[in-house]
N, C-alpha and C. Protein backbone atom coordinates (compact mmCIF):
# COMPACT_ATOMS: atom_id res chain seq x y z
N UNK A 1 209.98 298.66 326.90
CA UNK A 1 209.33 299.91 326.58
C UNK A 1 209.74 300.96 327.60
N UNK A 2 210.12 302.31 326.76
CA UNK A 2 210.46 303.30 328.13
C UNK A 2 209.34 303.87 328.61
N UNK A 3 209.82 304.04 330.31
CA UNK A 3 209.00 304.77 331.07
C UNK A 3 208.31 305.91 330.41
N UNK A 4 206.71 305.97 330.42
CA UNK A 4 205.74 306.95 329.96
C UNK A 4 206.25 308.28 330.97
N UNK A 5 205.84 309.07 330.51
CA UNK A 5 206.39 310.51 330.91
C UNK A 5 205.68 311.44 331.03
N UNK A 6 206.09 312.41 331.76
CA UNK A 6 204.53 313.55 332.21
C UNK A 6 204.15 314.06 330.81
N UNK A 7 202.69 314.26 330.67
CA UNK A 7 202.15 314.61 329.92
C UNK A 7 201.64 316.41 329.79
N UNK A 8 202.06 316.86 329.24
CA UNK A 8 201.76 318.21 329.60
C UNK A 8 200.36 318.90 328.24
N UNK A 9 200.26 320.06 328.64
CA UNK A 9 198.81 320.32 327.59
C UNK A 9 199.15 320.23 326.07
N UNK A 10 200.22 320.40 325.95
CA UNK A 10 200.55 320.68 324.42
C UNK A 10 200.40 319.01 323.95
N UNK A 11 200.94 318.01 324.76
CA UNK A 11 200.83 316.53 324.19
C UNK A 11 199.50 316.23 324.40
N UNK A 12 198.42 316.67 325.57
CA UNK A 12 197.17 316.17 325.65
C UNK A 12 196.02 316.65 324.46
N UNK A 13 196.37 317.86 323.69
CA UNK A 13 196.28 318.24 322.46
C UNK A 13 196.36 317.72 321.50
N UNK A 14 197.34 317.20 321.37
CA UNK A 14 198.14 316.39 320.37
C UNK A 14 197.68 314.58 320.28
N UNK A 15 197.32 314.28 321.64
CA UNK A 15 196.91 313.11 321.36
C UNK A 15 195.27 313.61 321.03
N UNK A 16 194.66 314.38 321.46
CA UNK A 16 193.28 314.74 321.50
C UNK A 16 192.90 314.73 319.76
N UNK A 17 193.65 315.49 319.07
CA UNK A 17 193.82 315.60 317.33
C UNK A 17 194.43 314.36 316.75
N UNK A 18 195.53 313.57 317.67
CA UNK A 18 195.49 312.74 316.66
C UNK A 18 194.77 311.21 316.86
N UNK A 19 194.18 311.66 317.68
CA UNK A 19 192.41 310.21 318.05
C UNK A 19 191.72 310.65 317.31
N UNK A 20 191.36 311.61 316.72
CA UNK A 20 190.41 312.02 315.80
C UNK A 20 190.81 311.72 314.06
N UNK A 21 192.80 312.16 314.42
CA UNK A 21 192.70 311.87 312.46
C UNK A 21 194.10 311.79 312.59
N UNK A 22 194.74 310.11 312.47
CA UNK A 22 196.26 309.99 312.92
C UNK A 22 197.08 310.34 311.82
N UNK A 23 196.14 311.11 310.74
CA UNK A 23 197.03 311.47 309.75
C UNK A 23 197.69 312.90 309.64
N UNK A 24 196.92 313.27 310.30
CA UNK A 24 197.20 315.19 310.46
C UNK A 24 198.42 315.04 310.44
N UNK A 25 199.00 316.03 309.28
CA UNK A 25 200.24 316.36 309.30
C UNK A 25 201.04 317.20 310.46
N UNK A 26 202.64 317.18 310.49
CA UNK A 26 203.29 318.07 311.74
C UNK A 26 202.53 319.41 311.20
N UNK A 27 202.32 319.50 310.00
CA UNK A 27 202.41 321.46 310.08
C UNK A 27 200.60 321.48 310.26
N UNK A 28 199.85 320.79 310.09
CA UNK A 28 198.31 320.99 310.63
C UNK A 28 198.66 320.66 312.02
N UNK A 29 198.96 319.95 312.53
CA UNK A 29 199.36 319.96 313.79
C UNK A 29 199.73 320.80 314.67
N UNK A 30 201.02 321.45 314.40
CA UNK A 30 201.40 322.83 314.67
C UNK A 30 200.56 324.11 314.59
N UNK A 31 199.88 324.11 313.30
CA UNK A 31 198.54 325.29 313.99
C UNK A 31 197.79 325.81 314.69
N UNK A 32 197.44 324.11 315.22
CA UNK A 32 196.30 324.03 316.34
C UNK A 32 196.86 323.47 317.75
N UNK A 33 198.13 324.01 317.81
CA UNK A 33 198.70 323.22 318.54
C UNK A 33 199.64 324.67 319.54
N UNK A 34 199.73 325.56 318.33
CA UNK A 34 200.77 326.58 319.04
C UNK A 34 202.49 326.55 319.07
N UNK A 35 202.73 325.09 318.09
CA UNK A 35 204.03 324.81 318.67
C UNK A 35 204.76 324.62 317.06
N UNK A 36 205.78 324.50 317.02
CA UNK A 36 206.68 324.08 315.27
C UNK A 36 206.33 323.14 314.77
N UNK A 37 206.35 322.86 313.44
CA UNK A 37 206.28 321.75 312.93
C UNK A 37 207.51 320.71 313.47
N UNK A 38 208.50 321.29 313.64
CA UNK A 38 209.78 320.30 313.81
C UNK A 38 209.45 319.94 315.91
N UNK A 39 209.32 320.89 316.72
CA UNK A 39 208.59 320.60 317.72
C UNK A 39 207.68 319.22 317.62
N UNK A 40 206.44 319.39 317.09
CA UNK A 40 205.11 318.87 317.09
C UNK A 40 205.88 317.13 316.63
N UNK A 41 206.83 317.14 315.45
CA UNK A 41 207.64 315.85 315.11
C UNK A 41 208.43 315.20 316.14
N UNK A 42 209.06 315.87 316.38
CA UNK A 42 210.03 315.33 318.04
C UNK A 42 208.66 314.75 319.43
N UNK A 43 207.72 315.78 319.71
CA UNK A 43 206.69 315.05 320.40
C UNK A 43 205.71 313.98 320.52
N UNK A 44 205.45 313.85 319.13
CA UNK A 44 204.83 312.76 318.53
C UNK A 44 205.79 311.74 318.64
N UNK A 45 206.61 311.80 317.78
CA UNK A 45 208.00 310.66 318.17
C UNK A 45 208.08 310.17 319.46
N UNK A 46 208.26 311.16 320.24
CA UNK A 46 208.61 311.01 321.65
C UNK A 46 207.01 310.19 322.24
N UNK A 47 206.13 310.79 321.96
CA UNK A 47 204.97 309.61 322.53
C UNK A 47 204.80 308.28 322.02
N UNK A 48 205.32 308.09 320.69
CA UNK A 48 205.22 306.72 320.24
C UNK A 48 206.42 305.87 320.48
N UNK A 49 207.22 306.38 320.83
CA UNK A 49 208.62 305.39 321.72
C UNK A 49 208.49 305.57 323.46
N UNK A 50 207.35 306.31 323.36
CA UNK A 50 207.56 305.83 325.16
C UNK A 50 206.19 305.07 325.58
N UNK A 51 205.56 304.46 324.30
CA UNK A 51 204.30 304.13 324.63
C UNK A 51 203.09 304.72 324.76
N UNK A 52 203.32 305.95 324.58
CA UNK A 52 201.54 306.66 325.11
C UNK A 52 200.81 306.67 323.91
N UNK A 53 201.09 306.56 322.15
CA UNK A 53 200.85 306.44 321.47
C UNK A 53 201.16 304.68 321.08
N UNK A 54 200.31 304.02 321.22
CA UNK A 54 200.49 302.30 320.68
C UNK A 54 199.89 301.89 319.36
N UNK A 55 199.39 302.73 318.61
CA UNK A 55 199.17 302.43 317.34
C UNK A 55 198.10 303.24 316.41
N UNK A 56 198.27 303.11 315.52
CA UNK A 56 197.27 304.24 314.46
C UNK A 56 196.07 302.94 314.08
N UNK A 57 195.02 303.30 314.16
CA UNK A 57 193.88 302.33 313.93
C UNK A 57 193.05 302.78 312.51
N UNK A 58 192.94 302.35 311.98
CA UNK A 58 191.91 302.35 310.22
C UNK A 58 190.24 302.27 311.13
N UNK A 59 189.14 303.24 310.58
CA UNK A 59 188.20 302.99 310.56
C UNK A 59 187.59 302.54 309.73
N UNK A 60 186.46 301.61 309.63
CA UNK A 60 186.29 301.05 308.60
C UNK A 60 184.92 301.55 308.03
N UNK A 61 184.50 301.94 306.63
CA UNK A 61 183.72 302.82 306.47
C UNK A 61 182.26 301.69 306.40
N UNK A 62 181.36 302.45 306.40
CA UNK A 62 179.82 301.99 306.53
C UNK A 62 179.19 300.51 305.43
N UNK A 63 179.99 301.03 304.50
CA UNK A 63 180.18 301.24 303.07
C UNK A 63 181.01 299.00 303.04
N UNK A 64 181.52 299.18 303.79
CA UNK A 64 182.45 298.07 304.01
C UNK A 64 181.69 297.16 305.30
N UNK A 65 181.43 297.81 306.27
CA UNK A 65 181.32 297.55 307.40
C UNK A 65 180.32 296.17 307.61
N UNK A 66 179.26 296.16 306.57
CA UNK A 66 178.72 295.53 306.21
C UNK A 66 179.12 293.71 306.24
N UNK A 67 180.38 293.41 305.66
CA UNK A 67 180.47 292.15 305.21
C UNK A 67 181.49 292.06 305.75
N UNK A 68 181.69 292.46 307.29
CA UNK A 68 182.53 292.12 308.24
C UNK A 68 181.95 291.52 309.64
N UNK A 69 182.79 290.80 310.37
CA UNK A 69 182.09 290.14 311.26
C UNK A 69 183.06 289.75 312.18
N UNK A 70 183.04 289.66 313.66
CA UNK A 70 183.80 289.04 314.53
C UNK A 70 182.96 288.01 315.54
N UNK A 71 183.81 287.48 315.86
CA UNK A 71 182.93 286.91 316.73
C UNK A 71 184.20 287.11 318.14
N UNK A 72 183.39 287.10 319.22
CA UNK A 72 183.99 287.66 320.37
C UNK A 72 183.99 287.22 321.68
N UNK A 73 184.88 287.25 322.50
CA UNK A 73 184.32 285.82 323.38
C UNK A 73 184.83 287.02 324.78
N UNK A 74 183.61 286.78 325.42
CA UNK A 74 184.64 287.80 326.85
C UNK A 74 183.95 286.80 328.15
N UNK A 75 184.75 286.67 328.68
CA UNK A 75 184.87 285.61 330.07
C UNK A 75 185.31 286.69 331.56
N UNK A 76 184.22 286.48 332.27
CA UNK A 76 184.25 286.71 333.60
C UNK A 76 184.49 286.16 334.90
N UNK A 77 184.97 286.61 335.95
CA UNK A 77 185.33 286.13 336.60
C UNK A 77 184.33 285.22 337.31
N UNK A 78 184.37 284.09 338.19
CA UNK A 78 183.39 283.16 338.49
C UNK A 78 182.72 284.24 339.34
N UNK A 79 181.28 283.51 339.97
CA UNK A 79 180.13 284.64 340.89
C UNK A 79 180.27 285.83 340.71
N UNK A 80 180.61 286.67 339.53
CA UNK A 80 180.79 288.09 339.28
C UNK A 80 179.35 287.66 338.34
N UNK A 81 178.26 287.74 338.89
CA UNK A 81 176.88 287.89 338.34
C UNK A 81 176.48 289.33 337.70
N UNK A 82 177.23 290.35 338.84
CA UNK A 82 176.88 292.02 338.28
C UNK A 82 177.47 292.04 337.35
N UNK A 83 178.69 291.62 337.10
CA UNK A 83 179.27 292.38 336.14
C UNK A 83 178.97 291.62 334.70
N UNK A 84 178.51 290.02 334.94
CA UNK A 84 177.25 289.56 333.79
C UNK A 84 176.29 290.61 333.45
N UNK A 85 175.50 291.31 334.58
CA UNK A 85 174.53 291.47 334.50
C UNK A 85 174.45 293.37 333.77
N UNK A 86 176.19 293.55 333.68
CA UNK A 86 176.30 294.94 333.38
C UNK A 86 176.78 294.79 332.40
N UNK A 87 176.86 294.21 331.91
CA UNK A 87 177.44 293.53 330.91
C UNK A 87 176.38 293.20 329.60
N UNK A 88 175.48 292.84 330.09
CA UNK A 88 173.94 292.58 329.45
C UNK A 88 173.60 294.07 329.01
N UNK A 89 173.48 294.96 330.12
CA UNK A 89 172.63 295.83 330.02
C UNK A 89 173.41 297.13 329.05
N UNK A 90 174.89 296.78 328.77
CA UNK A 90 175.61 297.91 328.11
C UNK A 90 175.10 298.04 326.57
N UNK A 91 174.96 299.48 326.02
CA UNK A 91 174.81 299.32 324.91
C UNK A 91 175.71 299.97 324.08
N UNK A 92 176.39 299.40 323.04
CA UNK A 92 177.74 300.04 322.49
C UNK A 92 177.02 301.10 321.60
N UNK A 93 177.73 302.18 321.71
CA UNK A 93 177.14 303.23 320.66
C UNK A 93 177.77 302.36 318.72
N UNK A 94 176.55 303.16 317.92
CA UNK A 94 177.03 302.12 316.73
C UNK A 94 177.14 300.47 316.52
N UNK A 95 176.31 299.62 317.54
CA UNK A 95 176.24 298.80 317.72
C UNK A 95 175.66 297.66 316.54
N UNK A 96 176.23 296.70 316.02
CA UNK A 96 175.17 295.82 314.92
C UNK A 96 175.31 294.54 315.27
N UNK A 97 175.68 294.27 316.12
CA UNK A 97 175.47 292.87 316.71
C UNK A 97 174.32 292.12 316.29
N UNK A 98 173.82 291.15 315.39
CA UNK A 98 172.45 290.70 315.63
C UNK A 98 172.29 289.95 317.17
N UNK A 99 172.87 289.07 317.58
CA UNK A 99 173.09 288.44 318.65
C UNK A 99 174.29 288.20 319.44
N UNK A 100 173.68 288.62 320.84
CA UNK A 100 174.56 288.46 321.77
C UNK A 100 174.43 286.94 322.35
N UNK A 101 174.93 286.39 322.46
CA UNK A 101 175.37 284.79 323.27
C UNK A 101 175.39 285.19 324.55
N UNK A 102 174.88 284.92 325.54
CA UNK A 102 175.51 285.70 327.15
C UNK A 102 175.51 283.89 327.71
N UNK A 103 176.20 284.38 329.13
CA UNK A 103 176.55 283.06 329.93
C UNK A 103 175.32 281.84 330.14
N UNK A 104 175.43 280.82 330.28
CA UNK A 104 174.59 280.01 330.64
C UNK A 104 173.30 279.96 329.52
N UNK A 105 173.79 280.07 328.11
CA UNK A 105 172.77 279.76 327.06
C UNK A 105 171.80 280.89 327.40
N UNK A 106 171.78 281.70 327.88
CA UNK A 106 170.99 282.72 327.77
C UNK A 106 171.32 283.40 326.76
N UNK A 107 169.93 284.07 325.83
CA UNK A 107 170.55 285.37 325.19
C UNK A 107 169.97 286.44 325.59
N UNK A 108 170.45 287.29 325.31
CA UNK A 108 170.11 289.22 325.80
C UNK A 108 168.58 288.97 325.54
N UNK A 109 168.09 289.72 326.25
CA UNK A 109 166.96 290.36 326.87
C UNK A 109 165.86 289.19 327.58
N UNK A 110 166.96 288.01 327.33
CA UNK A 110 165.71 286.73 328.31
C UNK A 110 166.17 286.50 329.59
């Protein structure tokens, strides 16, 4: 992968719009952007071959969200108790977890 590269305002823009909607076209792009459509194409390009762009993600609607499920496993480092214990106390925005599993057969809030 090539070396990531200075980022200047016009790309911090550009990634800023396209975290929000990786579909925006070059020429919606270019509006809000100040710069060409053929510009705005070469930059985008240029962030997704040097890595600063790693992939376009699907949200999944409410509607769906429903009859999906992961299960998730996150492992800490040994005697890192805080970061158990910050770990417990985080709350994901949009969260539907029914149950959390935490270390040592404990579950959340016991």
């Amino acid at each position: 992968m090539p070396k990531l590269r200075e980022i200047d305002a016009h790309d911090r823009k550009l990634l800023t719009l396209l975290q929000d909607d990786a579909l925006l076209t070059a020429d919606e792009l270019a509006r809000a952007v100040a710069l060409s459509p053929s510009a705005i194409t070469r930059r985008v390009r240029r962030l997704r071959e040097d890595g600063t762009i790693t992939a376009n993600v699907a949200i999944v609607s409410d509607r769906v969200a429903s009859f999906l499920s992961a299960l998730v496993d996150v492992q800490f480092e040994r005697h890192a108790l805080d970061g158990v214990a910050a770990f417990e106390a985080r709350e994901v925005p949009g969260d539907r977890l029914d149950r959390r599993s935490l270390p040592f057969g404990r579950e959340r809030g016991s």
